[in-house]
N, C-alpha and C. Protein backbone atom coordinates (compact mmCIF):
# COMPACT_ATOMS: atom_id res chain seq x y z
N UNK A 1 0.85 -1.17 0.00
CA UNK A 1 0.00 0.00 0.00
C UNK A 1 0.89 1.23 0.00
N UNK A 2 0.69 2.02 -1.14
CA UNK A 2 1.52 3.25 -1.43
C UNK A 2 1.22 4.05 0.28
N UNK A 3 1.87 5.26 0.57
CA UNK A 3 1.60 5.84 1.89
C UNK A 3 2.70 6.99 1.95
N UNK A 4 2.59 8.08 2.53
CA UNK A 4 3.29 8.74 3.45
C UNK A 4 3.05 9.80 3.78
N UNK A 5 3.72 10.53 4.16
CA UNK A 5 3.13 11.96 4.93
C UNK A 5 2.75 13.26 4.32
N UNK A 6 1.66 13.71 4.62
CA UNK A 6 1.46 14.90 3.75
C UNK A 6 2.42 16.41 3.99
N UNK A 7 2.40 17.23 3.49
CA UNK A 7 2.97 18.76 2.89
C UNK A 7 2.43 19.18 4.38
N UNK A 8 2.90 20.20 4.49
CA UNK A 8 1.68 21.08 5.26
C UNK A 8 0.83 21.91 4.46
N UNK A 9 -0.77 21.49 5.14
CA UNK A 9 -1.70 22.37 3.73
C UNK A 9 -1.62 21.73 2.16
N UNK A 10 -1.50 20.27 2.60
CA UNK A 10 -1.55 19.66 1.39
C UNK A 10 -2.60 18.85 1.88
N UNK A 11 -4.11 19.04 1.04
CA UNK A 11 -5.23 17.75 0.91
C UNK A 11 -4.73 16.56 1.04
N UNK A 12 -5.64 15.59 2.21
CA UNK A 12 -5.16 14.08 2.03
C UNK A 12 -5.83 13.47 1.06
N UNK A 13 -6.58 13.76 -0.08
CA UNK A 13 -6.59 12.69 -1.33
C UNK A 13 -5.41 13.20 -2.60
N UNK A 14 -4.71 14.37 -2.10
CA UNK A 14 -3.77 14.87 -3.02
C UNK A 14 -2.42 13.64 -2.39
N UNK A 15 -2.21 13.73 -1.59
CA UNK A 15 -1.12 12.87 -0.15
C UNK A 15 -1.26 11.49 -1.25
N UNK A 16 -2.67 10.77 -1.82
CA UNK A 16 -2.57 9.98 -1.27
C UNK A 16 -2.47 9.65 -2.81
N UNK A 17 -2.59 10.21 -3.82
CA UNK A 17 -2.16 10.31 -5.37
C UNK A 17 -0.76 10.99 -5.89
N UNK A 18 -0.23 11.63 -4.92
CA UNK A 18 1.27 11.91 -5.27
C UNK A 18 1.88 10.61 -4.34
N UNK A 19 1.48 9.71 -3.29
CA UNK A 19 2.28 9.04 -2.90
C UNK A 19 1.95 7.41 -3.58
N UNK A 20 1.23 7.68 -4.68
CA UNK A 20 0.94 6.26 -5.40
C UNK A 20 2.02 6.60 -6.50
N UNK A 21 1.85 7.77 -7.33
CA UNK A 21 2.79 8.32 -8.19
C UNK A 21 4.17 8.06 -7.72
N UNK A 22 4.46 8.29 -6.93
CA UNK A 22 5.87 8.18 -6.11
C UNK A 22 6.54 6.57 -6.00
N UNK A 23 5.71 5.94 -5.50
CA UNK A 23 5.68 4.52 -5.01
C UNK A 23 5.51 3.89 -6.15
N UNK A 24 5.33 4.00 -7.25
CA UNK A 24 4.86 2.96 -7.73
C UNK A 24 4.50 3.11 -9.43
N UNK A 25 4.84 4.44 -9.75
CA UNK A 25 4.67 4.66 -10.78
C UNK A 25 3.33 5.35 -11.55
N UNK A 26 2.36 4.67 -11.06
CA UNK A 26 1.16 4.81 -11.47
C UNK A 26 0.18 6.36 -11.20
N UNK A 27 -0.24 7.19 -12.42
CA UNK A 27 -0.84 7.68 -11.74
C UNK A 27 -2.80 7.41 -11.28
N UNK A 28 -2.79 8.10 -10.18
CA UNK A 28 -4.28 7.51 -9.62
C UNK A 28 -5.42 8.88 -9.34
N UNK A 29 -6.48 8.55 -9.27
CA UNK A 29 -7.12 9.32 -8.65
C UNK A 29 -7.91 8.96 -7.46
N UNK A 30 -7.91 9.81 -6.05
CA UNK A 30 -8.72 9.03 -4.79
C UNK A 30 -10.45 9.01 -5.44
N UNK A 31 -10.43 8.49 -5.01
CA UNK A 31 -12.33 7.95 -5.13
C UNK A 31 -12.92 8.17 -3.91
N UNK A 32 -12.29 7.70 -3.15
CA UNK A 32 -12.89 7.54 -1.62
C UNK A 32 -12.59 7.40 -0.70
N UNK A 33 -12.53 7.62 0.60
CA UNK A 33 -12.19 7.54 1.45
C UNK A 33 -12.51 6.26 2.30
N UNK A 34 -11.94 4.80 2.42
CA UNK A 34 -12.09 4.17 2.88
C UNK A 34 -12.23 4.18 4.51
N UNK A 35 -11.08 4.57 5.37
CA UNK A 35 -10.86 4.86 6.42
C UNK A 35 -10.34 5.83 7.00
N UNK A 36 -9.74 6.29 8.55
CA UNK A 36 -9.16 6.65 9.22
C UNK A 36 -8.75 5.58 9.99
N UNK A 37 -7.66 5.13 10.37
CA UNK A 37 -6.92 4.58 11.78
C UNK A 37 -5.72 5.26 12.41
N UNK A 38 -6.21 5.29 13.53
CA UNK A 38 -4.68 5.55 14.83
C UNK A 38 -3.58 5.07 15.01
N UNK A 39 -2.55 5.43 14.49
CA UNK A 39 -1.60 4.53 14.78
C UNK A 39 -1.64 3.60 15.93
N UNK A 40 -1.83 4.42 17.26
CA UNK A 40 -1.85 4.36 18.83
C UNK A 40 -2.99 2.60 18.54
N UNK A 41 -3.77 2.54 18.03
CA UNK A 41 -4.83 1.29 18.33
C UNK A 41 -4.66 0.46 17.29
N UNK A 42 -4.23 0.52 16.02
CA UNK A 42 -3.77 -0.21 14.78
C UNK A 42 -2.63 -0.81 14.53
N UNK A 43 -1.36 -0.21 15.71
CA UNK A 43 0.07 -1.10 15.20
C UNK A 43 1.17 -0.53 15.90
N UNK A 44 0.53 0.40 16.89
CA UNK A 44 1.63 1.07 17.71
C UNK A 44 1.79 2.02 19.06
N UNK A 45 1.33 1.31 20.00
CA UNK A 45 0.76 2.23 20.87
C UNK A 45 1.72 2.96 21.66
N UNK A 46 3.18 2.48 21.72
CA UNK A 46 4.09 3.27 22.07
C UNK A 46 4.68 4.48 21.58
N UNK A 47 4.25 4.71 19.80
CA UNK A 47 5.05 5.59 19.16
C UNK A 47 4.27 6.70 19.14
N UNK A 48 4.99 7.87 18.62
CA UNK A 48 3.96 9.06 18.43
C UNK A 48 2.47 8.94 17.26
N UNK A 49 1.34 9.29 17.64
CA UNK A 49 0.38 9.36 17.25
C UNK A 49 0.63 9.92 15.74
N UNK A 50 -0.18 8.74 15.35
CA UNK A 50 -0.32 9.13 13.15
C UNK A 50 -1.77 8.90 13.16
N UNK A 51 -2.12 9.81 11.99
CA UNK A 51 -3.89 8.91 11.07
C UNK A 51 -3.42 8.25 9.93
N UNK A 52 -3.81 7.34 9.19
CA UNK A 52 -3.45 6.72 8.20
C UNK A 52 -4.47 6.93 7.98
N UNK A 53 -4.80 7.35 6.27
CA UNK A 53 -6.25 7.87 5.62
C UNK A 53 -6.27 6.82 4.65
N UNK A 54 -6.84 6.07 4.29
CA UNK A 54 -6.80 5.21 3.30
C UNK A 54 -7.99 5.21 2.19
N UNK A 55 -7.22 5.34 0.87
CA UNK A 55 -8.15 5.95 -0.19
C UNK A 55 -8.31 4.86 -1.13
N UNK A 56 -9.54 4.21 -1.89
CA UNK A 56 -9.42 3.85 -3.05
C UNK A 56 -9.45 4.52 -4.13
N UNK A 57 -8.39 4.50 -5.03
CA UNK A 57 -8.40 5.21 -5.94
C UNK A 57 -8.63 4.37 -7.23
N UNK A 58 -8.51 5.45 -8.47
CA UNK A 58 -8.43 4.29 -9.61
C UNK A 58 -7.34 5.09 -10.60
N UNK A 59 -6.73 3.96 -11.49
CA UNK A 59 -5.91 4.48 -12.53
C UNK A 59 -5.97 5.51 -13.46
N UNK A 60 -5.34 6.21 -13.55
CA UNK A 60 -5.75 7.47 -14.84
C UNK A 60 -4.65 7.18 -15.58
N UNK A 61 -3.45 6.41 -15.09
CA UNK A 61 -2.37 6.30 -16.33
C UNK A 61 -1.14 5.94 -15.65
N UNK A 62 0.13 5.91 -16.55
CA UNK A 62 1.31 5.40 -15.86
C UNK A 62 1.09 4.34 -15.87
N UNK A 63 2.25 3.77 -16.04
CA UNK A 63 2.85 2.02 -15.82
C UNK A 63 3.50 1.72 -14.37
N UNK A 64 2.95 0.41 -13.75
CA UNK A 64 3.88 0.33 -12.53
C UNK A 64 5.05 -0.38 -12.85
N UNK A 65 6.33 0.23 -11.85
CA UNK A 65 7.65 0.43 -12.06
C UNK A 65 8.06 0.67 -10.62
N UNK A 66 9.39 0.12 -10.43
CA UNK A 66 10.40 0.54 -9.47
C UNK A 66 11.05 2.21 -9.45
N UNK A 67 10.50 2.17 -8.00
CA UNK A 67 11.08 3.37 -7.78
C UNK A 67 12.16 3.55 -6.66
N UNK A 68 13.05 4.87 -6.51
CA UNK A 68 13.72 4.67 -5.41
C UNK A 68 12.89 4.19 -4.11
N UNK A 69 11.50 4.40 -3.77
CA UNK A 69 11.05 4.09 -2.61
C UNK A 69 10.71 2.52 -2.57
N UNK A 70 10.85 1.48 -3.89
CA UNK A 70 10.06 0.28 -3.87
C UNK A 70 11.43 -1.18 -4.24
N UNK A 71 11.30 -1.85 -3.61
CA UNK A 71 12.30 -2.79 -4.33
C UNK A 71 10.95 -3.61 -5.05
N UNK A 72 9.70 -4.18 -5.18
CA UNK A 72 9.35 -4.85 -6.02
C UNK A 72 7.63 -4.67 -5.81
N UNK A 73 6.85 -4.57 -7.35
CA UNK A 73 5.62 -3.98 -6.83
C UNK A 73 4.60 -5.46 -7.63
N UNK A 74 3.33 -5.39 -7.51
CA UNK A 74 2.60 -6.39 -8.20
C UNK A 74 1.23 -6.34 -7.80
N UNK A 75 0.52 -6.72 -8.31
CA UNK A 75 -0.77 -6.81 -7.81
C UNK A 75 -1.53 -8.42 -7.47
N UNK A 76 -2.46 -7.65 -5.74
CA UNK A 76 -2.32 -9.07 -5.36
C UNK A 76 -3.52 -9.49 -4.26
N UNK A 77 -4.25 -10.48 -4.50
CA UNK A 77 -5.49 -10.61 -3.72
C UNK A 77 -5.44 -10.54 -2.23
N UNK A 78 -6.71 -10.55 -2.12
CA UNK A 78 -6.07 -10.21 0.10
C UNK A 78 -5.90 -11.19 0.56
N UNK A 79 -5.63 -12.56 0.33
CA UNK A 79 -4.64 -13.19 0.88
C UNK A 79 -3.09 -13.46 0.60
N UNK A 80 -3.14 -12.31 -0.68
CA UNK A 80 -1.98 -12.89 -1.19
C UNK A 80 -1.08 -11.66 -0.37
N UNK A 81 -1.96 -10.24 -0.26
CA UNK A 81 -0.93 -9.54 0.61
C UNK A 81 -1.20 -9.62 1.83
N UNK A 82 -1.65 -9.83 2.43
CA UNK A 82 -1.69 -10.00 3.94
C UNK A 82 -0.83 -11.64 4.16
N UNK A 83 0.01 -11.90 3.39
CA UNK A 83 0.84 -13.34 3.53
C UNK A 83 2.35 -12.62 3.18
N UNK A 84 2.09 -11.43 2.31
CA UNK A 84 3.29 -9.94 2.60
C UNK A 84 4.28 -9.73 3.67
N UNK A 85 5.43 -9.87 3.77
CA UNK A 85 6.06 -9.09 5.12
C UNK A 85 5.66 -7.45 4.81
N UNK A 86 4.72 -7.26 5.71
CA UNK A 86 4.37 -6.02 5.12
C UNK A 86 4.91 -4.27 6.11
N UNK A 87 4.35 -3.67 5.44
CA UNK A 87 5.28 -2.83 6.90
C UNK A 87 3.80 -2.61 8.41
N UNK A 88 4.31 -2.45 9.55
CA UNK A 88 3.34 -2.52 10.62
C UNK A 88 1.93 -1.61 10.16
N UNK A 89 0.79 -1.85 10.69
CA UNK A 89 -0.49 -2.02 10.16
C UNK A 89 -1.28 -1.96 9.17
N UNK A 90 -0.17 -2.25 8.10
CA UNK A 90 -0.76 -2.75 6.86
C UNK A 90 -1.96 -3.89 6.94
N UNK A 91 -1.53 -4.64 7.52
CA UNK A 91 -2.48 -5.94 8.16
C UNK A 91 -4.02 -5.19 8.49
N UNK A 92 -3.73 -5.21 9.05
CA UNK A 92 -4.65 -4.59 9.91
C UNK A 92 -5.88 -3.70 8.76
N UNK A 93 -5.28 -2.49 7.38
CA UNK A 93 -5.90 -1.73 6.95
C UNK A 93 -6.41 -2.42 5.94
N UNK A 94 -5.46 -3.29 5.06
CA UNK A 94 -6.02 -4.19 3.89
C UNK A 94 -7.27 -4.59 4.24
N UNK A 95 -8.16 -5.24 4.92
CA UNK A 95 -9.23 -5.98 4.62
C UNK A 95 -10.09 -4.95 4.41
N UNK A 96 -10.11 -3.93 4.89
CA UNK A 96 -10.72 -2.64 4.96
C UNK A 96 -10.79 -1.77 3.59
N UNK A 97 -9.49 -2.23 2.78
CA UNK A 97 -9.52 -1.87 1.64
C UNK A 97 -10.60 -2.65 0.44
N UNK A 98 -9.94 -4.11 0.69
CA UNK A 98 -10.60 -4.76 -0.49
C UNK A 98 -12.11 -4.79 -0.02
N UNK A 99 -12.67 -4.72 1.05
CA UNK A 99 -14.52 -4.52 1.36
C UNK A 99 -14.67 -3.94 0.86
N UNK A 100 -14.15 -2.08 0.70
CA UNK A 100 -14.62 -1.28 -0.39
C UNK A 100 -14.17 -1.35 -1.93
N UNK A 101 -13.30 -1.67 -2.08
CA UNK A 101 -13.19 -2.01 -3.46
C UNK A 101 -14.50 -3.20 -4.10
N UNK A 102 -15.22 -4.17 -3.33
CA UNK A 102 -15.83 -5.05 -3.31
C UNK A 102 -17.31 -4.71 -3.20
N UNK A 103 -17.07 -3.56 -2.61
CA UNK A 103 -18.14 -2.52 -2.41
C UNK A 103 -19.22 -3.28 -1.26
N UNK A 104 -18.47 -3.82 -0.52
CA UNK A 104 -19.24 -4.38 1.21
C UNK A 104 -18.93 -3.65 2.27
N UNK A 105 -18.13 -2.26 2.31
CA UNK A 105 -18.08 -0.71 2.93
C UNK A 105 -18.89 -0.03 2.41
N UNK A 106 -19.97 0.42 3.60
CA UNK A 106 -21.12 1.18 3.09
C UNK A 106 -20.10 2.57 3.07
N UNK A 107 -19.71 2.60 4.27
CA UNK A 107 -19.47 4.22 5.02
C UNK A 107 -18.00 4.19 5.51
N UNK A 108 -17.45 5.72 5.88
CA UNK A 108 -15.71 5.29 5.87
C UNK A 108 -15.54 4.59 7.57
N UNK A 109 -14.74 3.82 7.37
CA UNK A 109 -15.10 3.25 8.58
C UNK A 109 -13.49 4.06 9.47
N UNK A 110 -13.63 4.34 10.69
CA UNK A 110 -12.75 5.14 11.87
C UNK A 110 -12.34 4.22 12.78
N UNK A 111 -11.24 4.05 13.09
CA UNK A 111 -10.61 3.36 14.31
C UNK A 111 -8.74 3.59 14.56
């Protein structure tokens, strides 16, 4: 899952289409807002407090490709990435993803 931190005064569906662009080659557009999660309750309760916004987006163009941020990219069902060494609460956000892609997320779901 592409990811990282926004600008200051930079929109998080802008965050979340320059960091697919970045990651991965591809460019995207957000669609939706799947979630919000806490770092603190999702994968880290010792570290400083993050939101992870998680967007489905869809393709507008670009080829995926290696970038300095990626050693290897692919596309892959939710068991095939959640079987991923993935980075900490990735786990956790994926299923959350493919429900809405699947369209069994009515509403953005918060935790």
């Amino acid at each position: 899952m592409p990811g990282g931190l926004a600008e200051v005064g930079e929109p998080p569906h802008n965050v979340a289409e320059r960091e697919a662009w970045e990651e991965t080659g591809l460019r995207v557009a957000a669609k939706r807002l799947v979630g919000v999660f806490d770092s603190r309750i999702t994968w880290s309760p010792h570290s400083a407090q993050t939101y992870h916004l998680v967007f489905l987006c869809e393709q507008t163009g670009g080829e995926p490709a290696l970038t300095n941020e990626t050693v290897a990219y692919g596309y892959f069902t939710e068991e095939e990435a959640l079987a991923l060494p993935l980075h900490r609460g990735h786990g956790y956000r994926i299923p959350y993803a493919f429900k809405a892609y699947k369209g069994e997320l009515e509403e953005c779901f918060f935790h």
